[in-house]
Protein backbone atom coordinates (compact mmCIF):
# COMPACT_ATOMS: atom_id res chain seq x y z
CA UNK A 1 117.84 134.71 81.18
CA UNK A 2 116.72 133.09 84.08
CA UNK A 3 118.14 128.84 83.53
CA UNK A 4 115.93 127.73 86.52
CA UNK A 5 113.23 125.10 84.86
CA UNK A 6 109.98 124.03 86.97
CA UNK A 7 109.34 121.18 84.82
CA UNK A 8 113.01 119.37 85.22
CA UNK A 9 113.40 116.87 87.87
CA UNK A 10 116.86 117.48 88.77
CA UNK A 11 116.35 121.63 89.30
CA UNK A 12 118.41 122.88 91.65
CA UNK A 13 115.64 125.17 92.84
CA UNK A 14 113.59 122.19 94.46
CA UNK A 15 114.83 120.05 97.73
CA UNK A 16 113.00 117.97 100.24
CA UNK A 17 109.63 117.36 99.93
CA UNK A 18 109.38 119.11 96.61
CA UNK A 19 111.12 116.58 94.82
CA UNK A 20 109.11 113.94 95.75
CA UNK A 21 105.37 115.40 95.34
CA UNK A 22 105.88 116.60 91.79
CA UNK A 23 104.81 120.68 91.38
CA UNK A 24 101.55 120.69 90.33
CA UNK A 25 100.28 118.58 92.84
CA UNK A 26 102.47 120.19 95.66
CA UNK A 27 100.88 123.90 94.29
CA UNK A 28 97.52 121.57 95.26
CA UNK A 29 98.08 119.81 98.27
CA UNK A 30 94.61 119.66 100.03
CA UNK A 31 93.17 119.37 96.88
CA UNK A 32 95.08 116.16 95.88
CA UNK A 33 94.45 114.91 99.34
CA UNK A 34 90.57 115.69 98.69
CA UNK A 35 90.72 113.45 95.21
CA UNK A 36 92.42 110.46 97.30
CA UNK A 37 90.22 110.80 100.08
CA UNK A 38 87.10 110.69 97.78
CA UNK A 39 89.26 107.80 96.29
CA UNK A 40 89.63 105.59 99.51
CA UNK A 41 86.33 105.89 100.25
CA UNK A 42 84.98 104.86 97.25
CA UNK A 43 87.34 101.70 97.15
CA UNK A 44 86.51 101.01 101.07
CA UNK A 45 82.94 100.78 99.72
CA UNK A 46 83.67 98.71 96.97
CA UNK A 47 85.72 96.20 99.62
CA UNK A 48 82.35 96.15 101.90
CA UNK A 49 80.44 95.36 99.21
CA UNK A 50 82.63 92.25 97.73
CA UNK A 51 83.09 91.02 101.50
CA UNK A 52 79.15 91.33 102.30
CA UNK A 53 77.75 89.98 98.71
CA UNK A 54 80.54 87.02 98.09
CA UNK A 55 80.77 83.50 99.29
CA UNK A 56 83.29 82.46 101.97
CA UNK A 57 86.28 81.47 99.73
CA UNK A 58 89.70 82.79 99.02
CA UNK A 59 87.94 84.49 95.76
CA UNK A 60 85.83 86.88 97.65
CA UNK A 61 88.78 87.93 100.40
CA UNK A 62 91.12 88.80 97.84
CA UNK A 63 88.74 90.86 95.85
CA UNK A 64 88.62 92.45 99.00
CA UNK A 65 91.88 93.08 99.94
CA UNK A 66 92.30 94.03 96.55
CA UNK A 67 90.01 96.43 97.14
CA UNK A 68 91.21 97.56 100.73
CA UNK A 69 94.69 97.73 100.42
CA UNK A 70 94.61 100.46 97.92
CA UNK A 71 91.92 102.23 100.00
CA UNK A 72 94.19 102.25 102.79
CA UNK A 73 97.29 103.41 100.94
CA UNK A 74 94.97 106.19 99.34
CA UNK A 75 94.20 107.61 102.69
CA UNK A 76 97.60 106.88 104.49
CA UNK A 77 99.00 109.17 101.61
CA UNK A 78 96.23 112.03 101.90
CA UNK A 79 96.72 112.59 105.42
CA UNK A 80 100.27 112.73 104.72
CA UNK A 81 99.43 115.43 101.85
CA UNK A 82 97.37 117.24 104.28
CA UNK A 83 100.04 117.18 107.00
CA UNK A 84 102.71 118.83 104.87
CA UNK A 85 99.69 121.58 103.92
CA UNK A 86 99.24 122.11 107.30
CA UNK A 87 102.80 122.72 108.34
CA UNK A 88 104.05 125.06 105.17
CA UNK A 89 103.19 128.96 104.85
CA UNK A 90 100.00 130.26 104.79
């Protein structure tokens, strides 16, 4: 019997890369990247929008970076995803 395990953390079988992305996302990598693309946009928006309908107090900007900080993470992270796509087997 095979004692390899793709749900354990600490396999054996998985180095680099693979045991930071976990396997069901790595199996999906443009696809995550997709979801947290769609993601950053959708937050970006949401910044815009608090920036161009609040006042001009601390309020408004950190709804906004509230906003834009996560966008930019989301997107820093998908091109990362997509990188590693890019680079492994067809």
């Amino acid at each position: 019997m095979d004692g390899r395990n793709d749900r354990c953390p600490a396999s054996s079988s998985r180095s680099g890369i693979r045991r930071i992305i976990p396997p069901w996302e790595y199996r999906h990598l443009r696809a995550s990247a997709g979801v947290r693309i769609t993601g950053g946009i959708v937050l970006t928006g949401l910044g815009i929008v608090t920036l161009m309908g609040g006042g001009n107090d601390a309020k408004t900007y950190g709804w906004t970076a509230a906003f834009l900080v996560p966008a930019a993470a989301n997107l820093a992270f998908a091109r990362w995803e997509l990188t590693i796509a890019g680079s492994g087997p067809a």
